[in-house]
C-alpha atoms as a PDB file:
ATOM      1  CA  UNK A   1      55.555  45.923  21.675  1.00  0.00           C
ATOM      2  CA  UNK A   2      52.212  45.593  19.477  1.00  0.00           C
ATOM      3  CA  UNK A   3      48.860  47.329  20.060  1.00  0.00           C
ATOM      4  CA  UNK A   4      47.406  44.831  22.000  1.00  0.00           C
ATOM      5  CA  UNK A   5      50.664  44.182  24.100  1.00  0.00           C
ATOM      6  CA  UNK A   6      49.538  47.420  25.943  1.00  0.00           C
ATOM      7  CA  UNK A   7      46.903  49.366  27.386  1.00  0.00           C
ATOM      8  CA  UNK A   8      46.737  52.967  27.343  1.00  0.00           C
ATOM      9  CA  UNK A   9      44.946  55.329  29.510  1.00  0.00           C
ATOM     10  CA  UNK A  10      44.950  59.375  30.304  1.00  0.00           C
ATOM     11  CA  UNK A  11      46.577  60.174  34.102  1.00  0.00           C
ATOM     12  CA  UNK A  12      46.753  63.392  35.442  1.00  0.00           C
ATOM     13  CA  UNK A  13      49.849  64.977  36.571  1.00  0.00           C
ATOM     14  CA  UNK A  14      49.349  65.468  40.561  1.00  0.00           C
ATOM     15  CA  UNK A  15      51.185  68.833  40.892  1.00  0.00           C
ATOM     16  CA  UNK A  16      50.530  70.754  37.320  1.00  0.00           C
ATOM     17  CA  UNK A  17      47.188  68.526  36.926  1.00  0.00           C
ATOM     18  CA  UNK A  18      48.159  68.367  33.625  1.00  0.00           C
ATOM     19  CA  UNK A  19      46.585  65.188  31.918  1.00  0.00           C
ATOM     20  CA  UNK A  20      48.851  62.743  29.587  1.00  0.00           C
ATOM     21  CA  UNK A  21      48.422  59.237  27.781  1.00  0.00           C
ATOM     22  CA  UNK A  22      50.237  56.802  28.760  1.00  0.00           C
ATOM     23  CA  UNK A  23      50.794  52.875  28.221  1.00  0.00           C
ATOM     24  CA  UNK A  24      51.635  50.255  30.651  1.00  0.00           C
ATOM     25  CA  UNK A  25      52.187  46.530  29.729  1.00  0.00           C
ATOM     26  CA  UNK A  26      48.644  44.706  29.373  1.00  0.00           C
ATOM     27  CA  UNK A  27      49.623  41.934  31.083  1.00  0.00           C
ATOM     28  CA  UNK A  28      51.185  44.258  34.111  1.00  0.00           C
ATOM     29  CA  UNK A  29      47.631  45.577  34.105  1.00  0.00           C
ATOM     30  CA  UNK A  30      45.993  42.646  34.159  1.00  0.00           C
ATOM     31  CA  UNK A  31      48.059  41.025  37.392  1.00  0.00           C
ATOM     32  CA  UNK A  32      47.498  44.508  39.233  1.00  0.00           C
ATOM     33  CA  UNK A  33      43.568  44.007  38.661  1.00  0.00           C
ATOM     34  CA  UNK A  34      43.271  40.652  39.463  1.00  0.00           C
ATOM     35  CA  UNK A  35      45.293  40.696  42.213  1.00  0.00           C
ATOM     36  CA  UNK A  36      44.156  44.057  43.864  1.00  0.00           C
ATOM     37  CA  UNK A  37      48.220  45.159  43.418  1.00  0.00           C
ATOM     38  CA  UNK A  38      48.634  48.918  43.285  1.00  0.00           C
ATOM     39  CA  UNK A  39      49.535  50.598  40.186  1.00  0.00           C
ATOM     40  CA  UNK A  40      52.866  53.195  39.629  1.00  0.00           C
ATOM     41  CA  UNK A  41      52.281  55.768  37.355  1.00  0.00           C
ATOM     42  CA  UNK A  42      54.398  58.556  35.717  1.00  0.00           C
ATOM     43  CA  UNK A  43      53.746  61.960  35.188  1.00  0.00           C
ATOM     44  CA  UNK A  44      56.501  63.050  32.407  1.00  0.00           C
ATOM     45  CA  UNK A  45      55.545  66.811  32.992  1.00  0.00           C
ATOM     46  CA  UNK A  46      57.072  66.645  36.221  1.00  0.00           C
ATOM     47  CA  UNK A  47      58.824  64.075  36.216  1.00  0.00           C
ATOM     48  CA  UNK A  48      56.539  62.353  39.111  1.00  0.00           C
ATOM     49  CA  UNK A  49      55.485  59.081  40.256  1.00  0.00           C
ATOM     50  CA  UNK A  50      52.649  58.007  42.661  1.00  0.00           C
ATOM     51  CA  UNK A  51      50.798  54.875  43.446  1.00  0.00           C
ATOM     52  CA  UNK A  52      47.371  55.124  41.790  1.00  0.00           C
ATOM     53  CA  UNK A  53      44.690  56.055  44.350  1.00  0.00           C
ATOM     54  CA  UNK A  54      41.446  53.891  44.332  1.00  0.00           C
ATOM     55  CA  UNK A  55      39.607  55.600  42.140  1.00  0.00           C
ATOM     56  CA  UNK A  56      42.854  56.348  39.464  1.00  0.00           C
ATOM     57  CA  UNK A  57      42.634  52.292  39.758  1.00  0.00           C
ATOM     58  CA  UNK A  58      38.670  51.956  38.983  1.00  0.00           C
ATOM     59  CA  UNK A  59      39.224  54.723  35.897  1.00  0.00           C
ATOM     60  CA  UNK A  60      42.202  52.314  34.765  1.00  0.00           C
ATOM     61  CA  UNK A  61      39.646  49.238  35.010  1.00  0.00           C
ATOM     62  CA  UNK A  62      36.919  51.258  33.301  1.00  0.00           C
ATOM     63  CA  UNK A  63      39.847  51.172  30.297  1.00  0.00           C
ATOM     64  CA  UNK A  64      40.946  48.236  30.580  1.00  0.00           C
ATOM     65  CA  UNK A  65      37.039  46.773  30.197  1.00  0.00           C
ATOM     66  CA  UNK A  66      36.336  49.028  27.344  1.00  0.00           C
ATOM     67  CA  UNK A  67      39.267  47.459  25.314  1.00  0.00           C
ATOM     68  CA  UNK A  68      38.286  44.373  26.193  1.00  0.00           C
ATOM     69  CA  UNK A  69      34.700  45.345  24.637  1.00  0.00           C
ATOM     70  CA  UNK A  70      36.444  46.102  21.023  1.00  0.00           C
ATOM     71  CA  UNK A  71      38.166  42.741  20.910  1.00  0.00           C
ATOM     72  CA  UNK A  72      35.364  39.998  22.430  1.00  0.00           C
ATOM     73  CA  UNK A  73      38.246  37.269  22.507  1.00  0.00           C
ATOM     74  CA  UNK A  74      39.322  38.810  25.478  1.00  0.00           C
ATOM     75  CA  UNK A  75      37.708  37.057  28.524  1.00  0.00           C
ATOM     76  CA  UNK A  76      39.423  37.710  31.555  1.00  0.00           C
ATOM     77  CA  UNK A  77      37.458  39.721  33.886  1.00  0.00           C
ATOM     78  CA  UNK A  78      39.766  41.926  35.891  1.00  0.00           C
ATOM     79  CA  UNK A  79      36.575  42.643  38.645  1.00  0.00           C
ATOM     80  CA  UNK A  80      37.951  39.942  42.024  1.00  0.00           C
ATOM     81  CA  UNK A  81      34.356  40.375  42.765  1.00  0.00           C
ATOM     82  CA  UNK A  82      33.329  38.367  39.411  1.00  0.00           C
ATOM     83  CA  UNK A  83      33.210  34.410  39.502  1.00  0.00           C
ATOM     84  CA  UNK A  84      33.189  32.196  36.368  1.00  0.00           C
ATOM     85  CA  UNK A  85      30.626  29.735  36.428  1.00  0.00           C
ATOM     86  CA  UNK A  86      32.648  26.864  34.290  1.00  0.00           C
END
């Protein structure tokens, strides 16, 4: 997997709140903003998963938009809210 196959982006552990980096697939990212699908992430600490709350899924936007910021080929808007005007 390349650089810009993935996205990373800090979570933080629900039981030791302890916070980690960690990379999902871009385009996995990309379907779960578009299509308002919830996220799984992994704490490694404690071995946990958890389906990201709403505002674990805006933070994971916010990241998503600021790489998308550093590389201005990258179009798609990941906001359902935002129309294209083609």
């Amino acid at each position: 997997m390349t650089h810009d196959d993935v996205i990373r982006f800090p979570v933080s552990c629900p039981i030791c709140r302890k916070e980690v980096i960690t990379e999902y697939r871009r385009p996995d990212v990309v379907g779960a903003l578009l299509n308002d699908r919830p996220i799984r992430l992994y704490a490694p600490c404690c071995d946990k998963t958890w389906t990201a709350a709403y505002i674990e899924m805006q933070q994971i936007r916010a990241y998503f938009d600021a790489t998308r910021r550093d590389d201005p080929s990258r179009t798609v808007s990941t906001d359902p809210r935002e129309t294209r005007d083609d």
